[in-house]
N, C-alpha and C. Protein backbone atom coordinates (compact mmCIF):
# COMPACT_ATOMS: atom_id res chain seq x y z
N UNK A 1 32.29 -91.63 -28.09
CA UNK A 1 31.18 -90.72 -27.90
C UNK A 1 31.42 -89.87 -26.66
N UNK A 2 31.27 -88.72 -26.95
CA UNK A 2 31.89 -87.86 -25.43
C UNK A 2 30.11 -87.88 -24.60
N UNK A 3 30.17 -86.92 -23.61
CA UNK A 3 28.99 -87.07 -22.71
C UNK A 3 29.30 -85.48 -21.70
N UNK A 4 28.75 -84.64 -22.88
CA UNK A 4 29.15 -83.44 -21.97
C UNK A 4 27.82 -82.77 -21.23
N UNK A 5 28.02 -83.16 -19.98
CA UNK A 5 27.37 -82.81 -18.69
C UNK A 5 26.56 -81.32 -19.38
N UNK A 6 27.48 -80.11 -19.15
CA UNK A 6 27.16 -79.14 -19.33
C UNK A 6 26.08 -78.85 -20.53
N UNK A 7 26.39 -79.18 -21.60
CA UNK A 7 25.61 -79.54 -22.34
C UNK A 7 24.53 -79.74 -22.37
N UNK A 8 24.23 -81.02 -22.14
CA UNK A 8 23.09 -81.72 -21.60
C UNK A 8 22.28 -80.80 -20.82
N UNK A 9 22.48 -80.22 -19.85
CA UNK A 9 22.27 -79.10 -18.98
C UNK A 9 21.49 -77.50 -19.75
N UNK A 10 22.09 -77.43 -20.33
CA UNK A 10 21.72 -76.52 -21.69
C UNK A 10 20.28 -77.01 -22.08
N UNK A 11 20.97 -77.94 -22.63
CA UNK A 11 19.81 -78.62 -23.58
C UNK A 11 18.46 -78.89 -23.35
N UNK A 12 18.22 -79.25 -21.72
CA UNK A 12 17.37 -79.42 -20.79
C UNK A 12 16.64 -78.10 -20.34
N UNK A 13 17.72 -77.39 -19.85
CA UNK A 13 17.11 -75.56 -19.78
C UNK A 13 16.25 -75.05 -21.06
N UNK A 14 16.57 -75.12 -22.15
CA UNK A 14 15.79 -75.44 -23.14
C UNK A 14 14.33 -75.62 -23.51
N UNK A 15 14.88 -77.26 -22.95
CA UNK A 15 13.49 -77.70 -23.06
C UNK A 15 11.91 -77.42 -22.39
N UNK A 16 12.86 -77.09 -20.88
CA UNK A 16 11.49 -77.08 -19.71
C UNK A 16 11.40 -75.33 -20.13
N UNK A 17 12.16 -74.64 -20.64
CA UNK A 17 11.54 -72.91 -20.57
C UNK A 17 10.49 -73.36 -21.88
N UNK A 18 10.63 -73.70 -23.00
CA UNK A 18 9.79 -74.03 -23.65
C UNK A 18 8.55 -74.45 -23.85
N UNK A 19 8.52 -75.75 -22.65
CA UNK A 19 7.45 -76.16 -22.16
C UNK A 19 6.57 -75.61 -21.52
N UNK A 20 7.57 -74.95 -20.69
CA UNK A 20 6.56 -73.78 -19.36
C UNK A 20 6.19 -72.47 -19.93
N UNK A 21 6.61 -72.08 -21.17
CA UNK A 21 5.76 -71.21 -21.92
C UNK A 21 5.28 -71.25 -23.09
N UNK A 22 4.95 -72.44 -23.32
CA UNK A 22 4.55 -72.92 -24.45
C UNK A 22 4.94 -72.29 -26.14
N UNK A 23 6.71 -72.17 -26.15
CA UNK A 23 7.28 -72.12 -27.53
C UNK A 23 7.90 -73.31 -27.90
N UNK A 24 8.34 -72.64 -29.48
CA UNK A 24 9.20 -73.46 -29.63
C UNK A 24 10.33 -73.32 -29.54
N UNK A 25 11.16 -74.31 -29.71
CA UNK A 25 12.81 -74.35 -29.01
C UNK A 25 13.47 -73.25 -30.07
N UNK A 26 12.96 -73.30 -31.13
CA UNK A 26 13.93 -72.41 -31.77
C UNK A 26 13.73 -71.10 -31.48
N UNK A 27 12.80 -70.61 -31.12
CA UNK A 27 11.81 -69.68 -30.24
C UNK A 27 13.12 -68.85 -28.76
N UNK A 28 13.19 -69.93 -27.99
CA UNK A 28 14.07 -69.69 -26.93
C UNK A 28 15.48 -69.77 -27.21
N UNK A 29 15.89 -70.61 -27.89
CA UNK A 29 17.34 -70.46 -28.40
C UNK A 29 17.79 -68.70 -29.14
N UNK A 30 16.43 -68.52 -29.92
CA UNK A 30 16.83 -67.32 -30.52
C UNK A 30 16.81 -66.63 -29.21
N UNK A 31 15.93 -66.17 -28.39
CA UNK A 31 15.78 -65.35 -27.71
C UNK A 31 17.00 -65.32 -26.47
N UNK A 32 17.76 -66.22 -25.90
CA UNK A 32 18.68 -66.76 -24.81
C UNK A 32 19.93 -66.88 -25.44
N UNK A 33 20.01 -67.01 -26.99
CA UNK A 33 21.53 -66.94 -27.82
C UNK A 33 22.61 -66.36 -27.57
N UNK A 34 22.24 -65.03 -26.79
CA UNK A 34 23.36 -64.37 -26.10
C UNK A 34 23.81 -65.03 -24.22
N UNK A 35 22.99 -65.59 -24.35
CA UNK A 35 23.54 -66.74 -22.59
C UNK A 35 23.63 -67.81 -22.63
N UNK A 36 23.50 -68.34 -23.94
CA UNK A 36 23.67 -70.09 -23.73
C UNK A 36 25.14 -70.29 -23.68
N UNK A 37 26.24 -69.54 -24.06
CA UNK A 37 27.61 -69.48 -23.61
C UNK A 37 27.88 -69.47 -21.85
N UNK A 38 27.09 -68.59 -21.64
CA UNK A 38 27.69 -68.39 -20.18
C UNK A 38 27.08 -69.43 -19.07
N UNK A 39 25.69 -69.91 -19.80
CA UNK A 39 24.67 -70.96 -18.57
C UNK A 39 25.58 -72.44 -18.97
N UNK A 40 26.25 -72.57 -20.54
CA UNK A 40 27.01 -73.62 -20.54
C UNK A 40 28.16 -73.48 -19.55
N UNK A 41 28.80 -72.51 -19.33
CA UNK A 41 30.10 -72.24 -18.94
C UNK A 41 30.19 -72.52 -17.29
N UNK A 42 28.62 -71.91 -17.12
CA UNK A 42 28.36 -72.18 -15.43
C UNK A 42 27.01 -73.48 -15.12
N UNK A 43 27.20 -74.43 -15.78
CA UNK A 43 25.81 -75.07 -15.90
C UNK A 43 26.11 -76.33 -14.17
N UNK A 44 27.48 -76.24 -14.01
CA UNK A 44 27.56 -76.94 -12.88
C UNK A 44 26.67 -75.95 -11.20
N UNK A 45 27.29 -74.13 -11.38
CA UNK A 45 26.48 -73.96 -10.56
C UNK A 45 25.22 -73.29 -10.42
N UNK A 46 24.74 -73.25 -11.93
CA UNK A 46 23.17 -73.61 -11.84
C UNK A 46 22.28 -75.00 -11.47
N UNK A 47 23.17 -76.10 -11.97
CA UNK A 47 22.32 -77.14 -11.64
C UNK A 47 22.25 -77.28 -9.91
N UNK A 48 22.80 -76.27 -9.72
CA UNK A 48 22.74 -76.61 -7.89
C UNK A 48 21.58 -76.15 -7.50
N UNK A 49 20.53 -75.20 -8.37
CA UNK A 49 19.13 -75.01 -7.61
C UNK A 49 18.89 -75.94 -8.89
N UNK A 50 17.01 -75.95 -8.21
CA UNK A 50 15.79 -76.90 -9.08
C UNK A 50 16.32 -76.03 -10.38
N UNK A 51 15.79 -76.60 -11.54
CA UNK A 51 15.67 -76.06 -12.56
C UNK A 51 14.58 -75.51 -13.15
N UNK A 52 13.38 -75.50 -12.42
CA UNK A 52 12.16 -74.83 -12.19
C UNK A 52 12.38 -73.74 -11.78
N UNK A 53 13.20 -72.96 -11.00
CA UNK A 53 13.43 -71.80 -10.19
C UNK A 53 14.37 -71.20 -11.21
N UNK A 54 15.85 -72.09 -11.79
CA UNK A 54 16.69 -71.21 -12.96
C UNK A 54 15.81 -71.09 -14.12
N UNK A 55 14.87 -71.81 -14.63
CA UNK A 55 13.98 -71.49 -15.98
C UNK A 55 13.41 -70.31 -15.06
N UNK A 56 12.32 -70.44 -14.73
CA UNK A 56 11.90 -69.04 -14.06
C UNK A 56 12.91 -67.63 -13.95
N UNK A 57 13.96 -68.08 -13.78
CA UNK A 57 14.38 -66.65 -13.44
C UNK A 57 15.20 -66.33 -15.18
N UNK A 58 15.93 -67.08 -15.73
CA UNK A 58 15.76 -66.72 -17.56
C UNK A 58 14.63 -66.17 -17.95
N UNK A 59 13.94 -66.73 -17.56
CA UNK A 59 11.99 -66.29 -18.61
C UNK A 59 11.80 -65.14 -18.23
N UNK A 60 12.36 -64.46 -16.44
CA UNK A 60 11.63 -62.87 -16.15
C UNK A 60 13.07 -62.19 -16.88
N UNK A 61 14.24 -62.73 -16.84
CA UNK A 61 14.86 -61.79 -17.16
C UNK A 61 15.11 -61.43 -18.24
N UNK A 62 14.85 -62.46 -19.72
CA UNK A 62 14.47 -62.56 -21.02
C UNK A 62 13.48 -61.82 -21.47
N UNK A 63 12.55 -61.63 -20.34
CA UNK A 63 10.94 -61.43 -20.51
C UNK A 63 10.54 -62.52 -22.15
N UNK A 64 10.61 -63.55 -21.44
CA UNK A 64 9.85 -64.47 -22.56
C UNK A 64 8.89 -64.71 -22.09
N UNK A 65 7.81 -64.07 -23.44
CA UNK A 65 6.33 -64.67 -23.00
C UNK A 65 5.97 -65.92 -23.42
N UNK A 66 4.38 -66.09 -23.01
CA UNK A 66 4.22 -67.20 -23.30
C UNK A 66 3.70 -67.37 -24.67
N UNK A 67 3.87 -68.75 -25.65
CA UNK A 67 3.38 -68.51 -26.88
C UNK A 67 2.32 -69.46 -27.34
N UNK A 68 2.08 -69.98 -28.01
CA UNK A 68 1.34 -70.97 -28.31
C UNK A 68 1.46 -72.28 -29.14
N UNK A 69 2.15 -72.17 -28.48
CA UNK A 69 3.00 -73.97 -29.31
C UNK A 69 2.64 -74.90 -28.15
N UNK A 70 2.07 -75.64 -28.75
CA UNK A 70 2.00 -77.29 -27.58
C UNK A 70 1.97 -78.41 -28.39
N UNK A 71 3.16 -79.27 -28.34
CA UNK A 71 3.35 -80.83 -29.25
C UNK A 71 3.10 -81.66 -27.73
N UNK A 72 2.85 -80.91 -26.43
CA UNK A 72 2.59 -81.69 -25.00
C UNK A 72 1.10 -82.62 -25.66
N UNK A 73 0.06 -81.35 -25.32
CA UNK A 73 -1.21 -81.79 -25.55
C UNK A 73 -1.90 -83.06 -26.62
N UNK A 74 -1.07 -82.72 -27.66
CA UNK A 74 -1.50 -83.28 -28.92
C UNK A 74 -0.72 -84.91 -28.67
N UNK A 75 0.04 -85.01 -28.37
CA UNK A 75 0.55 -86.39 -28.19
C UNK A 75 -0.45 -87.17 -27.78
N UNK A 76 -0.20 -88.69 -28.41
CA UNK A 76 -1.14 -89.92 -27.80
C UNK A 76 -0.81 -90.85 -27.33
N UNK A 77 0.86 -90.67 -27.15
CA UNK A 77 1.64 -91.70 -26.20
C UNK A 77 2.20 -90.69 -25.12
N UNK A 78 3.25 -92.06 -24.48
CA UNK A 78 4.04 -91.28 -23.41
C UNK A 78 5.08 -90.22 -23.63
N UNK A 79 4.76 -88.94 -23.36
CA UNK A 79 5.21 -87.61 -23.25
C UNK A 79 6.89 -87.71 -22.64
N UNK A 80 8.06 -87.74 -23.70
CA UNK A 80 9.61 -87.79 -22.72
C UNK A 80 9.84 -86.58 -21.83
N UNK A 81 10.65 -86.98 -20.86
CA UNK A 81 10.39 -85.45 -20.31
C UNK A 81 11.42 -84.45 -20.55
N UNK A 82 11.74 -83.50 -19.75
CA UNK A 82 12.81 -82.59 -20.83
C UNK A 82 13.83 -82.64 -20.63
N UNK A 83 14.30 -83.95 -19.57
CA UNK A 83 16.11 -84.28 -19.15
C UNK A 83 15.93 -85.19 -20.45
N UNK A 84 15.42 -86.24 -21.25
CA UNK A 84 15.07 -87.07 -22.19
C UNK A 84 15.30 -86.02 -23.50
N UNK A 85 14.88 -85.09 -23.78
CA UNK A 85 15.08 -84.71 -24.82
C UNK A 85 16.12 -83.36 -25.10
N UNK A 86 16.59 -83.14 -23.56
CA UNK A 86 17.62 -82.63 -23.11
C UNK A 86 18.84 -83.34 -23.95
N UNK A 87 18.67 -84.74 -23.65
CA UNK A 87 19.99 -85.85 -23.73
C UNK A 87 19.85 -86.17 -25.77
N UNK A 88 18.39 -85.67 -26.04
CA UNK A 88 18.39 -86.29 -27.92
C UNK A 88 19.45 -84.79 -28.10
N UNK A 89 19.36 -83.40 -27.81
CA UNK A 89 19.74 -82.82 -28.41
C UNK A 89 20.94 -82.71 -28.20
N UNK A 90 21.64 -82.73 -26.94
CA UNK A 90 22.82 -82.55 -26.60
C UNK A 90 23.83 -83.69 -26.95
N UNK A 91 23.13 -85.17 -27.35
CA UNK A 91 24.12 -86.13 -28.15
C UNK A 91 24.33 -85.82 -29.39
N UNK A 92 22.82 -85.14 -30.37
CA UNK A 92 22.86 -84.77 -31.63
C UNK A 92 23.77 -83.71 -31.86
N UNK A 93 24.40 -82.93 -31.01
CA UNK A 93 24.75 -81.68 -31.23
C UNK A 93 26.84 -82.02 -30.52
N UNK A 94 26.68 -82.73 -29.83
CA UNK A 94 28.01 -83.27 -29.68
C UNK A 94 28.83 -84.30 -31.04
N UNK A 95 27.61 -85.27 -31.60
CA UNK A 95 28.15 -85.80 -32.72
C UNK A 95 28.10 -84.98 -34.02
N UNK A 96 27.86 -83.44 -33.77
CA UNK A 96 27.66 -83.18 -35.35
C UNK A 96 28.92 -81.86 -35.27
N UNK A 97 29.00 -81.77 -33.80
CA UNK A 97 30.21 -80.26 -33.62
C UNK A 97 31.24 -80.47 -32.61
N UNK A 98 32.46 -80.41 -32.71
CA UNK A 98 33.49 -80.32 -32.13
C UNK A 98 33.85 -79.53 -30.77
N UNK A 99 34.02 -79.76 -29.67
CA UNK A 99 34.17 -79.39 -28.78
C UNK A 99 34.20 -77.33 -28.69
N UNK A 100 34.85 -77.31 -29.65
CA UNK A 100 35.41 -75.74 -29.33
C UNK A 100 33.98 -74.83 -30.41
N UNK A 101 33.28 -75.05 -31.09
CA UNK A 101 31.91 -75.14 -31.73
C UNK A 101 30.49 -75.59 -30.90
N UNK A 102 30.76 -76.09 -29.59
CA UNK A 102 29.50 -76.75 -29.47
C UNK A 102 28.10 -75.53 -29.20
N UNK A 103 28.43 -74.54 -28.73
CA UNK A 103 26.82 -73.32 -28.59
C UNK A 103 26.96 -73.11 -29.80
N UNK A 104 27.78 -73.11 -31.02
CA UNK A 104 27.28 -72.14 -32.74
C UNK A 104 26.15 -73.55 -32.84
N UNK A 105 27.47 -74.66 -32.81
CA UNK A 105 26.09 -75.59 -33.33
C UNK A 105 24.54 -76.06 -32.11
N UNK A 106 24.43 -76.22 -31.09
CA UNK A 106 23.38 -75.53 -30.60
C UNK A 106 22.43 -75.05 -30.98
N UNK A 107 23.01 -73.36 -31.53
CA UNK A 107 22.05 -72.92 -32.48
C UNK A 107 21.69 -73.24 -33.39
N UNK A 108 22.68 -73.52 -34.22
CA UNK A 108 22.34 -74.21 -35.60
C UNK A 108 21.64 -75.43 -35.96
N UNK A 109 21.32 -76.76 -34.52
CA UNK A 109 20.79 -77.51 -34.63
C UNK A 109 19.13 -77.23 -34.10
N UNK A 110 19.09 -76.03 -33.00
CA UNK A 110 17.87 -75.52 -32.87
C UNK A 110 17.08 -75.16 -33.32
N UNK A 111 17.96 -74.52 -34.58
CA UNK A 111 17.46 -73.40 -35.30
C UNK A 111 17.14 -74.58 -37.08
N UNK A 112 17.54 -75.42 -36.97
CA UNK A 112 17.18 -76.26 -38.47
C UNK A 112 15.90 -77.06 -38.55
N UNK A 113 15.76 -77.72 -39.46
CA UNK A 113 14.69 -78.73 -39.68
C UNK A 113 14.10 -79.80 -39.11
N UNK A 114 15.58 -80.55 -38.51
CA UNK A 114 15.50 -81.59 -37.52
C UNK A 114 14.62 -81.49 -35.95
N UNK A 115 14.61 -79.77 -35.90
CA UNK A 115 14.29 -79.76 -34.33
C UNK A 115 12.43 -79.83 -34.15
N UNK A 116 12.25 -79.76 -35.27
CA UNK A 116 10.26 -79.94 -35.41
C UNK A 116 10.18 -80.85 -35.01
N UNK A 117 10.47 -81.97 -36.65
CA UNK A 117 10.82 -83.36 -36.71
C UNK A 117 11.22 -83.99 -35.61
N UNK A 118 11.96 -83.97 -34.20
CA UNK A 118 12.30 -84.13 -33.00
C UNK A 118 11.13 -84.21 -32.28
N UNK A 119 10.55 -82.40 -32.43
CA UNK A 119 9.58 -82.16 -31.23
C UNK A 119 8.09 -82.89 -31.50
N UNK A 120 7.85 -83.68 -32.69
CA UNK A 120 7.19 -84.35 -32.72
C UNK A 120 6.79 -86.13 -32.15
N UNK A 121 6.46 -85.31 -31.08
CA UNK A 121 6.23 -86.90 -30.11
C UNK A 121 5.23 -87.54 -30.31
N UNK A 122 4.41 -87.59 -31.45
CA UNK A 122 3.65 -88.90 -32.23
C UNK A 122 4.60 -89.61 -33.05
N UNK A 123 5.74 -89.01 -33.44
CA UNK A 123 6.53 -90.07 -34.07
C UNK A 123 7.55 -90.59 -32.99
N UNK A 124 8.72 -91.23 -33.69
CA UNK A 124 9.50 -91.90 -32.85
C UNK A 124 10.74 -91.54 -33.57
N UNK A 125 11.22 -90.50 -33.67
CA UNK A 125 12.18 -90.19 -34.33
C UNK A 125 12.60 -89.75 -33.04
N UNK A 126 12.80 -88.68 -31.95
CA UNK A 126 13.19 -88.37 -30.60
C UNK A 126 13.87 -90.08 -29.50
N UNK A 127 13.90 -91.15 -30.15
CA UNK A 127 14.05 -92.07 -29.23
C UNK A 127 15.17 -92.94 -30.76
N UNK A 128 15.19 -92.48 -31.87
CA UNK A 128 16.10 -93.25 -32.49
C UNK A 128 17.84 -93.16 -31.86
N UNK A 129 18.58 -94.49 -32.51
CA UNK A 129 19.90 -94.23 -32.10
C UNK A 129 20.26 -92.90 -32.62
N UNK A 130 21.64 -92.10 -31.78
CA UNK A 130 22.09 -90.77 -31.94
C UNK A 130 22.68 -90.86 -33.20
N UNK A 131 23.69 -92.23 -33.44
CA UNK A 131 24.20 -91.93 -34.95
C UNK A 131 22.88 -91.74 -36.31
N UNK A 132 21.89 -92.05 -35.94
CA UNK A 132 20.71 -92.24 -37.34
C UNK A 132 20.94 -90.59 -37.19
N UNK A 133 20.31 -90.06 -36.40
CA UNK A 133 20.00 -88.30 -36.10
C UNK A 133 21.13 -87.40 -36.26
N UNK A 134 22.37 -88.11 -36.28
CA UNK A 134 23.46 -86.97 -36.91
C UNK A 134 23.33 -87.29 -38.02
N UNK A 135 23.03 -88.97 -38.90
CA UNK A 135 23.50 -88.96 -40.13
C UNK A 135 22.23 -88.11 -40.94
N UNK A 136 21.04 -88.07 -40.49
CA UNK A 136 19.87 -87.09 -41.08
C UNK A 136 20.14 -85.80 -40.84
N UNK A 137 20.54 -85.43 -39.60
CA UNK A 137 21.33 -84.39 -39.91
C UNK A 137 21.65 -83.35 -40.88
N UNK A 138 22.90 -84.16 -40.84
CA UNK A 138 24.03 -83.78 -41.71
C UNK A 138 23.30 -83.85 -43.13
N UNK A 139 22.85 -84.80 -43.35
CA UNK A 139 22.27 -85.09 -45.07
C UNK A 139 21.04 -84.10 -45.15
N UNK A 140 20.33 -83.50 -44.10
CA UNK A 140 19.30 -82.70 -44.04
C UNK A 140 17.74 -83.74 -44.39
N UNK A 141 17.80 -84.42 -44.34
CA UNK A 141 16.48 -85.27 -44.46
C UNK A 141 16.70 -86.33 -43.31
N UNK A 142 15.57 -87.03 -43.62
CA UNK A 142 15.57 -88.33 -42.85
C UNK A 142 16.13 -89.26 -43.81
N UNK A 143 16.45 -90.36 -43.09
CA UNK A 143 16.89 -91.53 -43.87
C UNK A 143 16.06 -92.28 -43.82
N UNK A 144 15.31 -93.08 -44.67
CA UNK A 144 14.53 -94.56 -44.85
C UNK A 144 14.88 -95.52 -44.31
């Protein structure tokens, strides 16, 4: 199983611009698709400021507004936070694409079925092992 830092890093940027403007991920992926190459490429010296200050400065320079998606609110358990679901997407997206592929698939895992199904934190599908979530994946459903 590889464990790519950068990645992860991505994946996390992601999550908290999402949160802090209430879309959805496929939402920001579309909109940032043309920089998730380069914030992967430099994700070592972004992570050197907060990541509150690099989301902020994507969102003015994106001009992403805010939208109205919240799976925060509606939850009735404990809320993962977005290094946690940083780490579901960036394992899901390492076991389903090959090193020299990993931003197409990115998108492609952002952008599919699985990433609702994820962002739904009344279920417990976001905390299953990584191999269950590539093999649903890949098959496009869940498995029983």
């Amino acid at each position: 199983m590889k464990n790519d830092n950068n990645l992860f890093y991505v994946c996390s940027l992601v999550e908290y611009i999402a949160r802090k403007t209430t879309n959805r991920r496929q939402d920001i992926v579309k909109q940032m698709q043309d920089e998730l190459q380069r914030i992967y490429n430099y994700a070592d010296v972004f992570h050197c400021e907060p990541i509150e200050k690099v989301a902020d400065d994507f969102i003015q320079k994106d001009s992403i507004k805010n939208g109205n998606y919240d799976n925060i609110s509606t939850c009735k358990y404990i809320i993962p936070d977005y290094w946690d679901i940083g780490e579901v997407f960036a394992r899901l997206i390492e076991d389903c694409y090959d090193d020299e592929h990993l931003i197409d698939g990115m998108k492609e895992v952002y952008l599919s079925w699985i990433t609702d199904k994820i962002m739904n934190f009344n279920s417990d599908l976001y905390y299953q092992p990584r191999d269950y979530l590539a093999v649903c994946y890949r098959e496009g459903k869940l498995e029983n």
